[in-house]
Each structure stands twice: as structure tokens, then as C-alpha cells.
C-alpha atoms as a PDB file:
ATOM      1  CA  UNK A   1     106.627  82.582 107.109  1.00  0.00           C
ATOM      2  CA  UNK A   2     109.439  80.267 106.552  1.00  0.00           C
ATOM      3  CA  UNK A   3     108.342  76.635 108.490  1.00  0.00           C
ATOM      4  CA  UNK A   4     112.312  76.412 109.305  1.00  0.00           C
ATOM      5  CA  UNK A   5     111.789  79.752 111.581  1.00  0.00           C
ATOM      6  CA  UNK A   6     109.256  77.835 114.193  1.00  0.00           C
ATOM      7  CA  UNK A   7     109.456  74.746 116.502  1.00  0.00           C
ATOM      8  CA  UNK A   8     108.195  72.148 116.096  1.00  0.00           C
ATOM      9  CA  UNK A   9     104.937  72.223 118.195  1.00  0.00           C
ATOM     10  CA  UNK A  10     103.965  75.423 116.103  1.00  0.00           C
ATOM     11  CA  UNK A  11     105.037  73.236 112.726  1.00  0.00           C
ATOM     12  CA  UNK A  12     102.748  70.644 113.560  1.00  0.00           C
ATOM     13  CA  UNK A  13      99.928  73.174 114.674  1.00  0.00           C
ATOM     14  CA  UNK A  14     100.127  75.168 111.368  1.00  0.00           C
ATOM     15  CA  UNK A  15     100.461  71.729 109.544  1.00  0.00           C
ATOM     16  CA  UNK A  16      96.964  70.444 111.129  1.00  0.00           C
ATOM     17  CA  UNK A  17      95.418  73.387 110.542  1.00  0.00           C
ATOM     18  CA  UNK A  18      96.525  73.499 106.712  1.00  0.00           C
ATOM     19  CA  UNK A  19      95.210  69.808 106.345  1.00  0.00           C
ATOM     20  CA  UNK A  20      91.950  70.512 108.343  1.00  0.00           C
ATOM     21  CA  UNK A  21      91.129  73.425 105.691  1.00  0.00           C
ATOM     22  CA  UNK A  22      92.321  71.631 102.972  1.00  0.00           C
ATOM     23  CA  UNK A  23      89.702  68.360 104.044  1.00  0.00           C
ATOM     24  CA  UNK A  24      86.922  71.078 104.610  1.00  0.00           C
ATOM     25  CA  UNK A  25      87.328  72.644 101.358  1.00  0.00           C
ATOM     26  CA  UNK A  26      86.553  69.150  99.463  1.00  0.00           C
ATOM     27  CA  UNK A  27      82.881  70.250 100.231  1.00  0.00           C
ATOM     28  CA  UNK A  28      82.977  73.872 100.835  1.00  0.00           C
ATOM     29  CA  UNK A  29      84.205  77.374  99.198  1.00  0.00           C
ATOM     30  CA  UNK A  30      86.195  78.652 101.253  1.00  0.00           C
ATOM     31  CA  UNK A  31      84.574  81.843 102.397  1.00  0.00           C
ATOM     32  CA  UNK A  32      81.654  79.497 103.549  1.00  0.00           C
ATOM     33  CA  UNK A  33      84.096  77.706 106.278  1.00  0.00           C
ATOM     34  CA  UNK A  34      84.318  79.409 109.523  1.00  0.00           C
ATOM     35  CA  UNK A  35      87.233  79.582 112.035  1.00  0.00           C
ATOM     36  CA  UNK A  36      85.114  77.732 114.572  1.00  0.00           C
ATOM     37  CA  UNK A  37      85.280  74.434 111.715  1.00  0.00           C
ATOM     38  CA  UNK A  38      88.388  74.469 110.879  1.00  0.00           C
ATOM     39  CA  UNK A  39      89.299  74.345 114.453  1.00  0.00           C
ATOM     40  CA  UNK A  40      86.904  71.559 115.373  1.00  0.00           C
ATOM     41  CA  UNK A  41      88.589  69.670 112.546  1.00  0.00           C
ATOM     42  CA  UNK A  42      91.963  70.244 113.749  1.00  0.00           C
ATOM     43  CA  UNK A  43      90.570  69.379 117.397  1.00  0.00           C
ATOM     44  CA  UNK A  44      92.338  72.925 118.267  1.00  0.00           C
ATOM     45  CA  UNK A  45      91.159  76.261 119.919  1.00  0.00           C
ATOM     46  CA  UNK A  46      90.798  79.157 118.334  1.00  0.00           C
ATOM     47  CA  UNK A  47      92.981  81.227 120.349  1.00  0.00           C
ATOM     48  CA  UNK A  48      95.548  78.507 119.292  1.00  0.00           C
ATOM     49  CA  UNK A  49      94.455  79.877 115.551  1.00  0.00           C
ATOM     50  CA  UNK A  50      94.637  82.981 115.716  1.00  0.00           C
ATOM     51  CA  UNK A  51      98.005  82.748 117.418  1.00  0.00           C
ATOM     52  CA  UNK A  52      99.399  81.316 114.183  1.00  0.00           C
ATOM     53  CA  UNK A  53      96.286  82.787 111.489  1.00  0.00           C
ATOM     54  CA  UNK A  54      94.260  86.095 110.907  1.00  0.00           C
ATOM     55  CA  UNK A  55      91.665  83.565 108.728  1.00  0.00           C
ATOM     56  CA  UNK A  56      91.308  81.023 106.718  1.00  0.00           C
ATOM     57  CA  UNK A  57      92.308  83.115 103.905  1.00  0.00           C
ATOM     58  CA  UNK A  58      95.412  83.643 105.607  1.00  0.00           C
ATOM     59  CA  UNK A  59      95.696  79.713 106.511  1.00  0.00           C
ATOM     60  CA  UNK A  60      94.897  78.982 102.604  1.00  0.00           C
ATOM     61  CA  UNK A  61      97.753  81.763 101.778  1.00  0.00           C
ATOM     62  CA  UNK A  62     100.324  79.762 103.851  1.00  0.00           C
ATOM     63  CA  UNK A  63      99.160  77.029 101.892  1.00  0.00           C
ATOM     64  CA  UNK A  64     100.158  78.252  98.785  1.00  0.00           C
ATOM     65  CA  UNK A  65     103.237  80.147 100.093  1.00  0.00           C
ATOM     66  CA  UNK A  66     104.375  76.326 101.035  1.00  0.00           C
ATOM     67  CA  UNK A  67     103.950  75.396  97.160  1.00  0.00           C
ATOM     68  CA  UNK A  68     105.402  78.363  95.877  1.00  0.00           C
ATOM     69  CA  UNK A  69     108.600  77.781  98.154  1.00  0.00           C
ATOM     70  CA  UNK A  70     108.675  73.937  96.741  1.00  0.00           C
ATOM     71  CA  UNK A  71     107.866  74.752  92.851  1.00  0.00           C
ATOM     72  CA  UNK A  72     110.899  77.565  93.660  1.00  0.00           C
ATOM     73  CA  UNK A  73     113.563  75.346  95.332  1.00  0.00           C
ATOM     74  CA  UNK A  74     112.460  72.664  91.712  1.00  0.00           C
ATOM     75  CA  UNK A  75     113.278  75.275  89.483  1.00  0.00           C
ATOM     76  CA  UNK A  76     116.510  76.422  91.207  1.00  0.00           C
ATOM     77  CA  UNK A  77     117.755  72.421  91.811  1.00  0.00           C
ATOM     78  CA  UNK A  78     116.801  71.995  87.461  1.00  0.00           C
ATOM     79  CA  UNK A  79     117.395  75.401  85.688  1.00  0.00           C
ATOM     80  CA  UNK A  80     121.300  75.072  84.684  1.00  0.00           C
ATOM     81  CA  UNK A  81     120.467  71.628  83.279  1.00  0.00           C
ATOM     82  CA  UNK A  82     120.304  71.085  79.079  1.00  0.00           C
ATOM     83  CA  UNK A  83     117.351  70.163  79.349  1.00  0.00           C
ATOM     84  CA  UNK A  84     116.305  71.998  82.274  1.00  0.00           C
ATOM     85  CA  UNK A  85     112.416  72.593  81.362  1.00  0.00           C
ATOM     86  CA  UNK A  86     111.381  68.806  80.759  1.00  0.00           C
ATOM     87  CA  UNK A  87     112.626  68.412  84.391  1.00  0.00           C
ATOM     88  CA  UNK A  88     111.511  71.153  86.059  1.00  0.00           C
ATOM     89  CA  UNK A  89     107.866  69.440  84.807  1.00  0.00           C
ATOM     90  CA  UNK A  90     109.113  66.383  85.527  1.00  0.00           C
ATOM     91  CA  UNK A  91     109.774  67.079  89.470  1.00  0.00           C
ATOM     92  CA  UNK A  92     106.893  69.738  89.465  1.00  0.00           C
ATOM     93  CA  UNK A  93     104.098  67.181  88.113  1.00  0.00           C
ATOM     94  CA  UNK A  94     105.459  64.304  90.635  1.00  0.00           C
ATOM     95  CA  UNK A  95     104.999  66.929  93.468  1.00  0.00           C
ATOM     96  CA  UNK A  96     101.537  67.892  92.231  1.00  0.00           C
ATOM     97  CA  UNK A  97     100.677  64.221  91.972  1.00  0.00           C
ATOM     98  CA  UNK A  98     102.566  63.896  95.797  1.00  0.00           C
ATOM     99  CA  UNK A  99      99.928  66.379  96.728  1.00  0.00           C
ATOM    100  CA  UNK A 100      97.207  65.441  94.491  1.00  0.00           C
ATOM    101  CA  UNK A 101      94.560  65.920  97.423  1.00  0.00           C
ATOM    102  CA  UNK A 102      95.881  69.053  97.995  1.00  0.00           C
ATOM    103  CA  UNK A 103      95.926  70.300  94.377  1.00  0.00           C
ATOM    104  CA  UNK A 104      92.528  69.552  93.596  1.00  0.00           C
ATOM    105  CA  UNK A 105      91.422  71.272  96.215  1.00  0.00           C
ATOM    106  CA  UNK A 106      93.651  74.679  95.245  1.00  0.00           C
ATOM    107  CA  UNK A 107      92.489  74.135  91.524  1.00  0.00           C
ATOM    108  CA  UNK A 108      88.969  73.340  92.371  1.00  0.00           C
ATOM    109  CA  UNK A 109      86.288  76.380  92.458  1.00  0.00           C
ATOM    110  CA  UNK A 110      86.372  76.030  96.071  1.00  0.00           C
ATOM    111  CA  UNK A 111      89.404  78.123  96.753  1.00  0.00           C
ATOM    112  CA  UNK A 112      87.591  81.145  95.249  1.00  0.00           C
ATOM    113  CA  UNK A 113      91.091  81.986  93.864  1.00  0.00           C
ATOM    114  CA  UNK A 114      93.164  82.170  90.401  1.00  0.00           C
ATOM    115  CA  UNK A 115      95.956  80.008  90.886  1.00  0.00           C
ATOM    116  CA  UNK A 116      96.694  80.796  87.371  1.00  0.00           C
ATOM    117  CA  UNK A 117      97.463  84.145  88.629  1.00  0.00           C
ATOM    118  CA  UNK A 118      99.871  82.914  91.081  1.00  0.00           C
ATOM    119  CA  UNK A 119     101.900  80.419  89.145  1.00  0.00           C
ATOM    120  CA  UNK A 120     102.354  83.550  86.603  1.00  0.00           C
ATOM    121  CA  UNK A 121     103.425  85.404  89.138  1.00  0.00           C
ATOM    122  CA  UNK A 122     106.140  82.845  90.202  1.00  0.00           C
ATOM    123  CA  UNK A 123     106.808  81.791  86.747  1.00  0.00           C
ATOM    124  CA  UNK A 124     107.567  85.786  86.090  1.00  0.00           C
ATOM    125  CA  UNK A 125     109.857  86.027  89.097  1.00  0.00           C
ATOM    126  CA  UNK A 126     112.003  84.097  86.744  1.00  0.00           C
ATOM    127  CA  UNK A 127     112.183  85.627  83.366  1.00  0.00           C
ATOM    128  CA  UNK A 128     114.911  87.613  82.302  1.00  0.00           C
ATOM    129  CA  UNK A 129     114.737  91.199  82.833  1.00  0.00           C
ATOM    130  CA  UNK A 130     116.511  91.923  79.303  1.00  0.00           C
ATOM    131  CA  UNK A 131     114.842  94.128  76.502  1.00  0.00           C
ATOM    132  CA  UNK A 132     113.472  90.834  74.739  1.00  0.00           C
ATOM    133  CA  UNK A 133     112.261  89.060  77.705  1.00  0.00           C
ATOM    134  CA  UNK A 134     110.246  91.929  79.412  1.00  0.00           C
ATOM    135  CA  UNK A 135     108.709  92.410  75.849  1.00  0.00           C
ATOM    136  CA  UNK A 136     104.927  92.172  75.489  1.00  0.00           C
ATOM    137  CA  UNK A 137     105.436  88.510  73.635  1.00  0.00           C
ATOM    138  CA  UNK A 138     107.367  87.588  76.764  1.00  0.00           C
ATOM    139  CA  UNK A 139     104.477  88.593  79.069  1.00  0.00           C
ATOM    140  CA  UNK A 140     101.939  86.689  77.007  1.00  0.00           C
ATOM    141  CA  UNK A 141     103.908  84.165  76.135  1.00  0.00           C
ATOM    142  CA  UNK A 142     103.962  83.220  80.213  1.00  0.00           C
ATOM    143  CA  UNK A 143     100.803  83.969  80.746  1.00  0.00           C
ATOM    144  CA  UNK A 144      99.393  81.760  77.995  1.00  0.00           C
ATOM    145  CA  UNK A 145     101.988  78.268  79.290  1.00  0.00           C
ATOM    146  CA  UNK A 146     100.537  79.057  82.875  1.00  0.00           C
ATOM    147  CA  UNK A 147      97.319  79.056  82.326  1.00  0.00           C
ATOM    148  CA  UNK A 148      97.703  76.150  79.690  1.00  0.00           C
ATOM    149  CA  UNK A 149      99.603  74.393  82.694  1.00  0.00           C
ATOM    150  CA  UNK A 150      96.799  74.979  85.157  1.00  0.00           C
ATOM    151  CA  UNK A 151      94.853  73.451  82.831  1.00  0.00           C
ATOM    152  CA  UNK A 152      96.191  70.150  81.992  1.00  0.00           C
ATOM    153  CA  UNK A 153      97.447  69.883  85.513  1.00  0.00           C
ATOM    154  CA  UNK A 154      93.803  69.833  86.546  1.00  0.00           C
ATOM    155  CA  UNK A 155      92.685  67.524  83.564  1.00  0.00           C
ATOM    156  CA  UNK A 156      95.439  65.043  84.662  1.00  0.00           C
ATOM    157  CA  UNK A 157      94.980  65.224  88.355  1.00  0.00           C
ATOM    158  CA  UNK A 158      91.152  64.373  87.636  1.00  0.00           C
ATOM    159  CA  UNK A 159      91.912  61.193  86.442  1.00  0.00           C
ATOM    160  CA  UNK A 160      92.346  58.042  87.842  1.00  0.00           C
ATOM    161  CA  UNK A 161      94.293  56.275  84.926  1.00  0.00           C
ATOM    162  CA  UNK A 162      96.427  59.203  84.453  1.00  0.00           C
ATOM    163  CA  UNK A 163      99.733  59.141  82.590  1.00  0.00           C
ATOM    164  CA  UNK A 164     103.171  59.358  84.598  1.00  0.00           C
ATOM    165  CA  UNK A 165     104.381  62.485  85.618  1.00  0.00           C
ATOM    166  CA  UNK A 166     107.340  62.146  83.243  1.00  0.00           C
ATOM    167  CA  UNK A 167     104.851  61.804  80.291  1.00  0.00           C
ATOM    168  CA  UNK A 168     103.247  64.755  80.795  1.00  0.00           C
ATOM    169  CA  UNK A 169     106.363  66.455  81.547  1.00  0.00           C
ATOM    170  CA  UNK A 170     107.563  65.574  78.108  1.00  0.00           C
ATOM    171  CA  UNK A 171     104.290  66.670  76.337  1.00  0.00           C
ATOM    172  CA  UNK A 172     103.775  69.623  78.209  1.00  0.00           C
ATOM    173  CA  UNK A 173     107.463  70.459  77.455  1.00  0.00           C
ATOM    174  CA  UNK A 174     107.105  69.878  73.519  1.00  0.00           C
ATOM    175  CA  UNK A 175     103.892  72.148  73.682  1.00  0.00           C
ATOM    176  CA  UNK A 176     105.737  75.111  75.677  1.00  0.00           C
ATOM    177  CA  UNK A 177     109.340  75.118  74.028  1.00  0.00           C
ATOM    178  CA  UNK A 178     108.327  76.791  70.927  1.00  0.00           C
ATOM    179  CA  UNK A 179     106.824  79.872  72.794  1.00  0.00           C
ATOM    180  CA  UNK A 180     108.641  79.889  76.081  1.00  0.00           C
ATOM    181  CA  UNK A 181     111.791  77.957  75.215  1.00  0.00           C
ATOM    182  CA  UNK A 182     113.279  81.059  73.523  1.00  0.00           C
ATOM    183  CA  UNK A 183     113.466  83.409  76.271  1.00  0.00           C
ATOM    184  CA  UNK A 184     116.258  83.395  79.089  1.00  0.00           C
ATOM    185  CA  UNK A 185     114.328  82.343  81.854  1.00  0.00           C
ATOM    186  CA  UNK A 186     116.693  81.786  84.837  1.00  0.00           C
ATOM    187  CA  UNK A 187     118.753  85.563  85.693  1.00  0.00           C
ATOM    188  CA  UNK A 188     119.826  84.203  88.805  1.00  0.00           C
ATOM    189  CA  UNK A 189     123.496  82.281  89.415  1.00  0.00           C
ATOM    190  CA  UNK A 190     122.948  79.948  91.988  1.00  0.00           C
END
């Protein structure tokens, strides 16, 4: 759900719960947290909870429905640019490494999900429907910088002497251009 659609109090309830599970799954999978934890972390009852949550899979979803809606809004505010994929890295990496805490924990074994799956997905949403872009090369060719991406992303967040943001924009951007750079990637006007 979009945040804009609640008040405030129910903003800063969903946003305490989303940090609670996100400090809980430093140390835990998350199908080995229970409601009852996450709602001791928040200091919150779990009627309160369930009034916003079915689970904590649905709390983690929300989580990554938040990204998704800021990775979206970086691609729309970049894509009619020249160079429009060195910046849409550019502003995606410094969010990631905004959010490092967060990110680790989403790329870490102890969300017991494929975010590679789910930046394809979004990365998809975006490719042109034409005859070349919906070809099989197309397909792989996004499925093979996404999971590349999710890759170095986790490599770089890892470390504490990590390069800037811009940096690895630029290299990631030289190492996707030749087998993404070809295909229309942005169908939509605004």
C-alpha cells in the first residue's frame, strides 16, 4: 500500500515495525522470527500488527514494495537523460548505500528470498514491448545484468572501504551497456 494513503500514526507504526524486522533479521531467517518478537522489538501489540500485517512475510513484502517504489520513481526522474543508465546507478547505488543496513539484510540469506528475482521483475516492467526487446536475448540479457547487479551490490555493500557510489555506477554501467544498452528500455512518456 502506498505510505501517502495512511496518517501518520499508521506511517510511523508500519515504519517501526519494518525497522524492528529488519534489526531481527541481522541474526535470524526470517521464518524463524515470530510475530510475538517483532512486536516486542517494536514495543507494539500484536493486535496493533495485525491491524497493519498478515506476517512477517507480509511486513518484509512492504519492505521491498517501499524499494521497488524508490528504485521506480530513480528510473522515471533519469531515463530521458543521454546518459540515463550511468545515473540511474548512480542514484540507485547512493540509495542502496542510504540503506546499507537495510540492504544487507534483504541480500543476506536471512530473507529466505531471491531478490534477484524481484529486481528482474522491476527491471522487466521497463523493457520495451517491441519484437526485438521481448526477444529471448532481451530476456537473458536482463536477467544476466540483475543478477550480476545483485551481486556486486552485495560485494560492495560488504565492505567497509568501498568505492563511491558514482564509481561503481560507472563500472557497472561500462559492464552492462554492451548487452543491455541496445535495447529500448523506457516505453513509457512521462
Amino acid at each position: 500500500m502506498p505510505v501517502k494513503s495512511l496518517d501518520r500514526r499508521a506511517r510511523m507504526t508500519r515504519e517501526i515495525l519494518k525497522q524492528s524486522l529488519i534489526e531481527l533479521m541481522k541474526n535470524k531467517p526470517i521464518h524463524d522470527i515470530s510475530i510475538k518478537k517483532i512486536c516486542e522489538t517494536a514495543d507494539i501489540n500484536r493486535s496493533t500488527f495485525y491491524h497493519h500485517y498478515d506476517s512477517q512475510f507480509d511486513l518484509f513484502n512492504d519492505i521491498l514494495n517501499d524499494i521497488g517504489y524508490e528504485i521506480i520513481e530513480i528510473v522515471k526522474n533519469n531515463h530521458k537523460s543521454d546518459d540515463w543508465m550511468k545515473l540511474i546507478l548512480r542514484d540507485a547505488f547512493t540509495y542502496i548505500e542510504n540503506n546499507r543496513e537495510t540492504f544487507l539484510v534483504i541480500l543476506s540469506e536471512n530473507s529466505g528470498f531471491s531478490v534477484g528475482e524481484r529486481l528482474t521483475v522491476y527491471v522487466e516492467r521497463f523493457v520495451n514491448t517491441s519484437l526485438e526487446a521481448s526477444s529471448e536475448i532481451a530476456k537473458y540479457s536482463v536477467q544476466f545484468a540483475t543478477a550480476g547487479m545483485t551481486s556486486v551490490v552485495w560485494q560492495w555493500l560488504k565492505k567497509d572501504d568501498r568505492i563511491s557510489a558514482d564509481e561503481l555506477a560507472n563500472m557497472v554501467a561500462a559492464l552492462l551497456m554492451p548487452s543491455i544498452g541496445r535495447f529500448s528500455l523506457f516505453p513509457f512518456n512521462n
